[in-house]
C-alpha atoms as a PDB file:
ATOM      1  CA  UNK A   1      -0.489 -17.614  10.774  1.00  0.00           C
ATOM      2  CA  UNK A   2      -2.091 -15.908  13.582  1.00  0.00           C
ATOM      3  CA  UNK A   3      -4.973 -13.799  12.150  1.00  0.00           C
ATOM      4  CA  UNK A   4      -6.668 -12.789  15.823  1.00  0.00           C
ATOM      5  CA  UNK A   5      -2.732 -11.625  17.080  1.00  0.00           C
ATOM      6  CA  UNK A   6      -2.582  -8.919  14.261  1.00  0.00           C
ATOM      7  CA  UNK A   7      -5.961  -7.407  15.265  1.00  0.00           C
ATOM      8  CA  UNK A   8      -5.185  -7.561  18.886  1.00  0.00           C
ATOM      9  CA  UNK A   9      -1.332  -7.522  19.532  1.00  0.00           C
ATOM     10  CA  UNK A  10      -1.214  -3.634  19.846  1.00  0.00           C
ATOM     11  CA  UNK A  11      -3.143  -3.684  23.126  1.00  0.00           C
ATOM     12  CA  UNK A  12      -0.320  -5.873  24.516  1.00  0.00           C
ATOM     13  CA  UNK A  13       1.758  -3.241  24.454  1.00  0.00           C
ATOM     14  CA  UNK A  14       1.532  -0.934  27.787  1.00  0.00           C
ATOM     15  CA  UNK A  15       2.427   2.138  25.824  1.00  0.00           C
ATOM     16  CA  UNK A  16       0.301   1.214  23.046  1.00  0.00           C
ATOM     17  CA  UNK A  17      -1.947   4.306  23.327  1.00  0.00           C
ATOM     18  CA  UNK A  18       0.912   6.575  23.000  1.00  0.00           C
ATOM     19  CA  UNK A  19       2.626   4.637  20.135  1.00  0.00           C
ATOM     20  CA  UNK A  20      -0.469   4.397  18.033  1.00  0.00           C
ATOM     21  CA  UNK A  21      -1.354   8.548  18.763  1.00  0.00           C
ATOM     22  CA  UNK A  22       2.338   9.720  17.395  1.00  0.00           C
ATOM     23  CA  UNK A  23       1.225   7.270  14.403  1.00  0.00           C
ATOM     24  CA  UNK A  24      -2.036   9.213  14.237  1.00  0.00           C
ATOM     25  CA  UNK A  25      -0.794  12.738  14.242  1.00  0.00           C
ATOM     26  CA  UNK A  26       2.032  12.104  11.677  1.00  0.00           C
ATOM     27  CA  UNK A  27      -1.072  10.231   8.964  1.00  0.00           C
ATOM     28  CA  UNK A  28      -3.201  13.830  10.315  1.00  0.00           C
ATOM     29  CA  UNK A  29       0.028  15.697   9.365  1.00  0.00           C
ATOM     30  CA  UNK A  30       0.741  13.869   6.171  1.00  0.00           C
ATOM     31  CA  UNK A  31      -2.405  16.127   4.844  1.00  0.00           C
ATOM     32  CA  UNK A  32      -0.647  19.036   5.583  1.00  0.00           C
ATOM     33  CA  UNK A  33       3.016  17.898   5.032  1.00  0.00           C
ATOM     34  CA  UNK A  34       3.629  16.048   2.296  1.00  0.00           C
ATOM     35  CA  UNK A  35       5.597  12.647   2.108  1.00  0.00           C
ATOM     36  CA  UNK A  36       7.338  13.193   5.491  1.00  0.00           C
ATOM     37  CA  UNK A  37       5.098  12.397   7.845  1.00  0.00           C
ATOM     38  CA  UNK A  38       4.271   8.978   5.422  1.00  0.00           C
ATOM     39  CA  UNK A  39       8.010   8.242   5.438  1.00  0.00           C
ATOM     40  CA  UNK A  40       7.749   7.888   8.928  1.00  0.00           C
ATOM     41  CA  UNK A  41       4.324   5.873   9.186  1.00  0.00           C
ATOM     42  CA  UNK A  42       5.572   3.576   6.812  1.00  0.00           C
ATOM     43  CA  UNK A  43       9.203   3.534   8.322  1.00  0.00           C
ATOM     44  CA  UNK A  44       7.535   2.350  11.447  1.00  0.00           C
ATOM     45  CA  UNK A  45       5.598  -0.241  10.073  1.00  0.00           C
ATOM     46  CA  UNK A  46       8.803  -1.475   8.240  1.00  0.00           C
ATOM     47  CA  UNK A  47      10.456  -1.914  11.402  1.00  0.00           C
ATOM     48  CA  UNK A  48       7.351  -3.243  13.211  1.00  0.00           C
ATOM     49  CA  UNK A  49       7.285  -6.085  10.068  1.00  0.00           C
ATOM     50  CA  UNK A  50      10.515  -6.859  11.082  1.00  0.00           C
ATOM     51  CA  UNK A  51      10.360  -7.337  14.693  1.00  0.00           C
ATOM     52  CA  UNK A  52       7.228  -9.832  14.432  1.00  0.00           C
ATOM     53  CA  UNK A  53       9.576 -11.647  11.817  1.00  0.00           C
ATOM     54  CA  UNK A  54      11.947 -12.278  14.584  1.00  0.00           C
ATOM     55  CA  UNK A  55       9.647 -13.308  17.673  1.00  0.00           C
ATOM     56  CA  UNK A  56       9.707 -10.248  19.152  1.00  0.00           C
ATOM     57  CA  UNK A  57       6.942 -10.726  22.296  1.00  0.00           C
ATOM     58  CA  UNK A  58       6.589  -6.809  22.061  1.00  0.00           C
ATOM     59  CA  UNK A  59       7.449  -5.976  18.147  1.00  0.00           C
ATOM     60  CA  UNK A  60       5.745  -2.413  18.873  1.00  0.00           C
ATOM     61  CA  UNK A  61       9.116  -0.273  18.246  1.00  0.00           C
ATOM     62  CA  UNK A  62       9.722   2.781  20.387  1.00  0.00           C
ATOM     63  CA  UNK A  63       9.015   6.073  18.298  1.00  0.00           C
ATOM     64  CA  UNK A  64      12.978   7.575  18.281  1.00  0.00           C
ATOM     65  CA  UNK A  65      15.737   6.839  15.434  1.00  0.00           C
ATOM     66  CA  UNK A  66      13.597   9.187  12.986  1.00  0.00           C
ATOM     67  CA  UNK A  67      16.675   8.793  10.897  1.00  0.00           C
ATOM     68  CA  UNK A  68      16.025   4.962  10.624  1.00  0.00           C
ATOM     69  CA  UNK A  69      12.767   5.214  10.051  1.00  0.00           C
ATOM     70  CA  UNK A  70      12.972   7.850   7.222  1.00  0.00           C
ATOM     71  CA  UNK A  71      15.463   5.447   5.643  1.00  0.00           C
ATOM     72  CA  UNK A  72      12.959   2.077   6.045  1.00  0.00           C
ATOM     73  CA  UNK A  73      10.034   4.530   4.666  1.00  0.00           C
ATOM     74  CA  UNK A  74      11.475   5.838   1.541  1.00  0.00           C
ATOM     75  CA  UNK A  75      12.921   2.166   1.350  1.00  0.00           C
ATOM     76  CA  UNK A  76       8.654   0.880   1.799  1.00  0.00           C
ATOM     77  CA  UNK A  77       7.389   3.787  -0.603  1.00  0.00           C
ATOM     78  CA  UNK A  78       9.951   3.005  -3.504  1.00  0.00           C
ATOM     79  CA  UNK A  79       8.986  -0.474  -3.835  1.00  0.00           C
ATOM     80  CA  UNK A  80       5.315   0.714  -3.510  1.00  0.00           C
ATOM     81  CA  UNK A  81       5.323   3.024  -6.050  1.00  0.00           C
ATOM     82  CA  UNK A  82       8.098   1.136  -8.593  1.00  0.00           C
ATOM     83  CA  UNK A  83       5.191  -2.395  -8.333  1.00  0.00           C
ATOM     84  CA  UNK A  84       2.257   0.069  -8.901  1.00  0.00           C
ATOM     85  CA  UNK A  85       4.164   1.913 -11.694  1.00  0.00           C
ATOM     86  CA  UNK A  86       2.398   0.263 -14.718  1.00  0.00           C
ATOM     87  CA  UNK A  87      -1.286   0.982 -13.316  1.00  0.00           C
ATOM     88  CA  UNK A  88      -0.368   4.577 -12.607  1.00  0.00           C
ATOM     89  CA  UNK A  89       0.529   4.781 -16.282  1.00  0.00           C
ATOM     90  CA  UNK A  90      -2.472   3.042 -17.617  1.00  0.00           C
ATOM     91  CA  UNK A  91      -4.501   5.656 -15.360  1.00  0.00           C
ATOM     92  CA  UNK A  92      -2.520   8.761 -16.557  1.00  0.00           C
ATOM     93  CA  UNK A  93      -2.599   7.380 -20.438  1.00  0.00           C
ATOM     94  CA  UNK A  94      -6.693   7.074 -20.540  1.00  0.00           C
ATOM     95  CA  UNK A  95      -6.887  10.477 -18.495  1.00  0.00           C
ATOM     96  CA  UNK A  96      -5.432  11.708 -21.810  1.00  0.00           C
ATOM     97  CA  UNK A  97      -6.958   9.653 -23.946  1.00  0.00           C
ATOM     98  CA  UNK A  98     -10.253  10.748 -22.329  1.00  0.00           C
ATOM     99  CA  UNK A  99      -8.895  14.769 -22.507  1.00  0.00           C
ATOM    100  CA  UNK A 100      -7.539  14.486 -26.057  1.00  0.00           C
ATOM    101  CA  UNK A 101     -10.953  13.081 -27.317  1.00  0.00           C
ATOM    102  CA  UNK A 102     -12.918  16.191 -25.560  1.00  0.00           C
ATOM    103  CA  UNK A 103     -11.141  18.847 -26.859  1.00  0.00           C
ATOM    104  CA  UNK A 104     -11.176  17.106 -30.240  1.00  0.00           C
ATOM    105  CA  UNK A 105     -15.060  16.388 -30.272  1.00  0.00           C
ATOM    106  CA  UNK A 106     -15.468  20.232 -29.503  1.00  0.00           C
ATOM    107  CA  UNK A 107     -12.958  21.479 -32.035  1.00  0.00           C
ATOM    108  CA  UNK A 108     -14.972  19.129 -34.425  1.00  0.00           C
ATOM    109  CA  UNK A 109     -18.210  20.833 -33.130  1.00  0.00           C
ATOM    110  CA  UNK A 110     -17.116  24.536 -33.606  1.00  0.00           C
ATOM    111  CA  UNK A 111     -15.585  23.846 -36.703  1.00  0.00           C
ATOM    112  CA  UNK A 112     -18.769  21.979 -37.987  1.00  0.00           C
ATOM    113  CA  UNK A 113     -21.332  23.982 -39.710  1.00  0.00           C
ATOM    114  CA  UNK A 114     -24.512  21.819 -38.365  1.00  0.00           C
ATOM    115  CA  UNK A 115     -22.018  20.838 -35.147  1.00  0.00           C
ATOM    116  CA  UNK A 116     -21.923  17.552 -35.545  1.00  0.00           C
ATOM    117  CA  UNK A 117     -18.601  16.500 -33.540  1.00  0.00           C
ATOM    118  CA  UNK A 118     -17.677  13.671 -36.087  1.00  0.00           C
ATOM    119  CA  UNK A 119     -15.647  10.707 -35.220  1.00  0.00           C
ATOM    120  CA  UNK A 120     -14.005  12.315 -31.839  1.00  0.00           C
ATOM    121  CA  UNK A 121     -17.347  12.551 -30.725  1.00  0.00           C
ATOM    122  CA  UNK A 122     -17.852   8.924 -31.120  1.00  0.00           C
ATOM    123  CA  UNK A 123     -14.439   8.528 -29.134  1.00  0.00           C
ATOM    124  CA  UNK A 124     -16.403  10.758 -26.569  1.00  0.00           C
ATOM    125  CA  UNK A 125     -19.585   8.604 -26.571  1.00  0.00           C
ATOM    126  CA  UNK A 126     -17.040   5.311 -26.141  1.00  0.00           C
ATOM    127  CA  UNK A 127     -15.416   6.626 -23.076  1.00  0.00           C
ATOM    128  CA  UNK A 128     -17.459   5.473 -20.345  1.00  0.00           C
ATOM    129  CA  UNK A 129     -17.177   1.975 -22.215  1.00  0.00           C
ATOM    130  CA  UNK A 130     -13.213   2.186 -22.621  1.00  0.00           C
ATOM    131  CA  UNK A 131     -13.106   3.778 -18.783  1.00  0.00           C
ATOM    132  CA  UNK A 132     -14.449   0.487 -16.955  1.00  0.00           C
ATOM    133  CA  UNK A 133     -12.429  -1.808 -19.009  1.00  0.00           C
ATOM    134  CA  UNK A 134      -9.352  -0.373 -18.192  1.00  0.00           C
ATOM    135  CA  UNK A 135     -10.806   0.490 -14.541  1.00  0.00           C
ATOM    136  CA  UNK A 136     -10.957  -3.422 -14.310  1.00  0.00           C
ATOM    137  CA  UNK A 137      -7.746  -4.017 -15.634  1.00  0.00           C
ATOM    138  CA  UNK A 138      -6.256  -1.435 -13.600  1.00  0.00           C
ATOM    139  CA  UNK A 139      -7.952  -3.183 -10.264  1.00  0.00           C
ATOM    140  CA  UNK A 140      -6.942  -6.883 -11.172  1.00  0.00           C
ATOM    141  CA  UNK A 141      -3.068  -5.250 -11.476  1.00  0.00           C
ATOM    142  CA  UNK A 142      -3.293  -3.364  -8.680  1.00  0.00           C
ATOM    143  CA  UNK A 143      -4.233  -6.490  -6.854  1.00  0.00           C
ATOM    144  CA  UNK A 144      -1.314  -8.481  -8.025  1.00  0.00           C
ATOM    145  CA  UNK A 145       0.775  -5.850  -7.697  1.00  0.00           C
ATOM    146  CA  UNK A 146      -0.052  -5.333  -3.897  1.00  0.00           C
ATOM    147  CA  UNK A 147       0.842  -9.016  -3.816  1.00  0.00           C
ATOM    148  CA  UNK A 148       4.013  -8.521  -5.301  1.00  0.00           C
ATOM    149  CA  UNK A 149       4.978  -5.506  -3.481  1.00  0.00           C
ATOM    150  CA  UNK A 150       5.130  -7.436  -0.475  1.00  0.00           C
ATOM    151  CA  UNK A 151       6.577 -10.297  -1.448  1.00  0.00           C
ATOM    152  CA  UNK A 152       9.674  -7.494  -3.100  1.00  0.00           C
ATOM    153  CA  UNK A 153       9.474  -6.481   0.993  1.00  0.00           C
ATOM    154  CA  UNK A 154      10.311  -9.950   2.254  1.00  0.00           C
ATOM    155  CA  UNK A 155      13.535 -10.087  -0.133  1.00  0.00           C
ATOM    156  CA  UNK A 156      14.713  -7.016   1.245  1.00  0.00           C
ATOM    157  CA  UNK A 157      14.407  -7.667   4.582  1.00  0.00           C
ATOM    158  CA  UNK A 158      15.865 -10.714   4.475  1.00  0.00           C
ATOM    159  CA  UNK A 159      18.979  -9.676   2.207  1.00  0.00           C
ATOM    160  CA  UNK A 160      18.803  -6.564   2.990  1.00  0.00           C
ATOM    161  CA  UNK A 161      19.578  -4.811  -0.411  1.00  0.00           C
ATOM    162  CA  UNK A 162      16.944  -2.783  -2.160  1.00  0.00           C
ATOM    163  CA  UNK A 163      17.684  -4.111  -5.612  1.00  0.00           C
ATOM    164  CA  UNK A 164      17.086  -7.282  -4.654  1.00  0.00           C
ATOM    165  CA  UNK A 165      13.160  -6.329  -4.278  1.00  0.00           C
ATOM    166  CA  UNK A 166      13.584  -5.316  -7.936  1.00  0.00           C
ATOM    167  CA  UNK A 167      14.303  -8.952  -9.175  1.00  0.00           C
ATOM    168  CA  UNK A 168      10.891  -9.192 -11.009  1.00  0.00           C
ATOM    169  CA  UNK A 169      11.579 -13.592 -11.453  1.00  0.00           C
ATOM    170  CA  UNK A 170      12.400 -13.896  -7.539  1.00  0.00           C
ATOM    171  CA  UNK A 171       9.897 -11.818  -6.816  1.00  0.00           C
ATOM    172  CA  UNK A 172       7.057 -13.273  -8.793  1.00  0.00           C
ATOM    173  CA  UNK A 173       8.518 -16.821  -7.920  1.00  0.00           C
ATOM    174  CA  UNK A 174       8.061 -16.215  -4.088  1.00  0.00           C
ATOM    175  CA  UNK A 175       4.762 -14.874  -4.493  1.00  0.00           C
ATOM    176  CA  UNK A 176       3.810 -17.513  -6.517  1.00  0.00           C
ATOM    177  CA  UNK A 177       4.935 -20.226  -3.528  1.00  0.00           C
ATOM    178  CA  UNK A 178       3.408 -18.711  -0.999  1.00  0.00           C
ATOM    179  CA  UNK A 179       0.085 -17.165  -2.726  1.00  0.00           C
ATOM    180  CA  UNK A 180      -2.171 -18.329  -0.538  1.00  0.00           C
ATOM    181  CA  UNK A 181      -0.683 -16.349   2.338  1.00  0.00           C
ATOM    182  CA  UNK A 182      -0.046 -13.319   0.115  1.00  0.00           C
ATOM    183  CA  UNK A 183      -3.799 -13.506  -0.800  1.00  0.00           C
ATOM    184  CA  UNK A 184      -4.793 -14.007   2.969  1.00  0.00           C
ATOM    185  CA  UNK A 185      -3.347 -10.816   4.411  1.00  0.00           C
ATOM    186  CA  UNK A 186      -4.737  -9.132   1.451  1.00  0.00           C
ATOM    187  CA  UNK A 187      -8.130 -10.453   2.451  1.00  0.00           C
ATOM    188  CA  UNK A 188      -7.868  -9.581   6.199  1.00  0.00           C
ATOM    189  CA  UNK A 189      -6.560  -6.415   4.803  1.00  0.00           C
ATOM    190  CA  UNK A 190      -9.587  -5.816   3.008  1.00  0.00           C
ATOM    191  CA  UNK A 191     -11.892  -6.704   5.471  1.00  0.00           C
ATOM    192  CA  UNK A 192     -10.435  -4.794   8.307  1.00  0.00           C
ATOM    193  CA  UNK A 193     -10.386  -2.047   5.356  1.00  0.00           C
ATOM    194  CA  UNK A 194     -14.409  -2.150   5.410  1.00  0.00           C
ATOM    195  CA  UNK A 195     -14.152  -1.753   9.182  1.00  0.00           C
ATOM    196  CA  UNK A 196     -12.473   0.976   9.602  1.00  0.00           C
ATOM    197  CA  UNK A 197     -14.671   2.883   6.605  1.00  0.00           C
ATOM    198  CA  UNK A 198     -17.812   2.095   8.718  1.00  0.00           C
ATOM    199  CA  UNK A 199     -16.521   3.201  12.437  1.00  0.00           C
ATOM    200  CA  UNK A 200     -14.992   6.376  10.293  1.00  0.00           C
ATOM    201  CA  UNK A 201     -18.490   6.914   8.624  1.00  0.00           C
ATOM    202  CA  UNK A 202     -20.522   6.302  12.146  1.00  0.00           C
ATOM    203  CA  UNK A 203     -18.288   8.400  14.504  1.00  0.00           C
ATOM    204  CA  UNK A 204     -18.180  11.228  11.626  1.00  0.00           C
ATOM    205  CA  UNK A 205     -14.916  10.857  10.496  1.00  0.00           C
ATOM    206  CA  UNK A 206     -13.116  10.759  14.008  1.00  0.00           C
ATOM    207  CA  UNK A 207     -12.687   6.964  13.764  1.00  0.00           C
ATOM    208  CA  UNK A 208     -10.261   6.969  11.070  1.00  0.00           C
ATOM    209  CA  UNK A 209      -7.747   9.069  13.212  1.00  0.00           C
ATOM    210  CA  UNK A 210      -7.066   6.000  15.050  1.00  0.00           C
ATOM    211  CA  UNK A 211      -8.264   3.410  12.547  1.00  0.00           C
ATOM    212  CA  UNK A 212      -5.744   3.713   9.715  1.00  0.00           C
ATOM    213  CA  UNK A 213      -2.682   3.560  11.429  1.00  0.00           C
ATOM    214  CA  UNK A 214      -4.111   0.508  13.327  1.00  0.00           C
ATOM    215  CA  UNK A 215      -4.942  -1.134   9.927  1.00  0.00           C
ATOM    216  CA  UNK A 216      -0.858  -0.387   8.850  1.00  0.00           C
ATOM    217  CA  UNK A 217      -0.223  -1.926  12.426  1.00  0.00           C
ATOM    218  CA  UNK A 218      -2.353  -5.019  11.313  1.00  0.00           C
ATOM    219  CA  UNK A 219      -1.075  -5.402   7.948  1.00  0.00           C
ATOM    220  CA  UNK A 220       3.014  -5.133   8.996  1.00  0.00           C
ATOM    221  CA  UNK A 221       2.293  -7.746  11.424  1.00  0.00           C
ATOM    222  CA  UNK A 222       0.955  -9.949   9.354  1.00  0.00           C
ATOM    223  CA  UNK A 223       3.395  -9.584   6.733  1.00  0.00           C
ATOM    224  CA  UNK A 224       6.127 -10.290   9.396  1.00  0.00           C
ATOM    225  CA  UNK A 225       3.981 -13.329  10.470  1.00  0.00           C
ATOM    226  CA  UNK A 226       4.649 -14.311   6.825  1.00  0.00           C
ATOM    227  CA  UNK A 227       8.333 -13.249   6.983  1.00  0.00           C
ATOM    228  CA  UNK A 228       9.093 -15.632  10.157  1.00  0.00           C
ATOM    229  CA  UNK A 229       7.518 -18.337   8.287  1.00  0.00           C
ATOM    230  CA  UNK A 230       9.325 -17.811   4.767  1.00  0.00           C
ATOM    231  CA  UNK A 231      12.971 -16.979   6.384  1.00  0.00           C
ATOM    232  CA  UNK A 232      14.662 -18.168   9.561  1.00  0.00           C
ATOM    233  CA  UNK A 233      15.248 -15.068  11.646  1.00  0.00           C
ATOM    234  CA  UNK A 234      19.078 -16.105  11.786  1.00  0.00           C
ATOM    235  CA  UNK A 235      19.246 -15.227   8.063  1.00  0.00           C
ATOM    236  CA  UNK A 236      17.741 -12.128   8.301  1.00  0.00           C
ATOM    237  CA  UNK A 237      20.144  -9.077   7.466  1.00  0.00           C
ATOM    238  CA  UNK A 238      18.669  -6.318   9.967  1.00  0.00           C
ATOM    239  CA  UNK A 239      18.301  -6.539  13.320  1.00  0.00           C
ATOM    240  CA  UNK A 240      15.033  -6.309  15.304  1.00  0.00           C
ATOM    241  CA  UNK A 241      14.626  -2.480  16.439  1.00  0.00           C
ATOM    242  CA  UNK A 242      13.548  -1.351  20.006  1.00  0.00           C
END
């Protein structure tokens, strides 16, 4: 694995500067637009994965075939969201539980003659309690599910079928072989996370115009550092894009 390449590769590039600005206006427009500008962020970065995974000396792709990269992103975001599923659930379950427990602890209250909230309000008084359990819970998953997610990525690329990403036992098995590289570009992910927070927090905000799209950049290279490793590029069933 080549850690300093996937901080530094983009500058390689001669038209890097454009590349990475179309990247920036699309994550800019994605606050205005929804999903479609992401599609094609993450459609990029799909096809950028897969260059690296087949040597490409210049895996930057060219910013045309929208079409393609719609497909790739919707492809990226599905097995995003369908991995992260079960923590979205446990979020939107103790958002209720937390609501439900309110408005019972003041219907307790108002029906009350002294306005004592009764056992709801003890629910009420648990909350912060029950809240950092499951916020812990909820950050260990959504650790291994990051992990998994992009292990589910490698299967598709390589087979090229979106169902196979679904395979829960491959999946978990391939993660589970090649952890420690999983867990690496989630460290190097996290770290060049921090970065990008600080440069956005010391130039105002103006930083992470350019910074998160160079942290996607980062992260699909190292995840097709990871795919050149786990599968020859022979057996691969896309091609590398221009």
């Amino acid at each position: 694995m080549e850690y300093g390449k996937a901080f530094t590769f983009l500058t390689e590039d001669t038209e890097w500067v454009t590349k990475l600005a179309i990247a920036a206006l699309l994550v800019v427009a994605s606050g205005i637009i929804p999903i479609l500008p992401l599609l094609l962020v993450m459609g990029y970065t799909l096809e950028l994965t897969l260059n690296v995974a087949h040597g490409e000396a210049l895996p930057l792709p060219r910013w045309d075939g929208m079409e393609a990269k719609l497909k790739h992103g919707a492809i990226a975001l599905v097995i995003g969201f369908v991995y992260m599923l079960p923590m979205l659930v446990l979020v939107a379950c103790a958002a209720g539980f937390g609501f439900a427990a309110a408005i019972g602890a003041g219907a307790s209250a108002s029906a009350s003659p002294k306005g004592d909230s009764g056992a709801a309000g003890g629910l009420v008084a648990l909350l912060p309690f029950i809240f950092i359990c499951l916020g812990c819970v909820a950050a260990v998953y959504g650790i291994i599910a990051g992990l998994l997610s992009n292990a589910a990525t490698l299967i598709y690329l390589n087979t090229g079928q979106l169902g196979n990403a679904f395979r829960v036992r491959e999946v978990w098995a391939l993660a589970q072989r090649h952890l420690g590289d999983f867990i690496m570009i989630w460290l190097a992910t996290l770290v060049a996370n921090l970065g990008v927070v600080v440069i956005g927090i010391i130039t105002c905000g103006l930083g992470y115009l350019v910074g998160v799209p160079w942290l996607m950049f980062m992260q699909a290279h190292l995840l097709g550092q990871v795919c050149r490793k786990l599968f020859p590029p022979s057996a691969d069933a896309l091609a590398p894009v221009a």
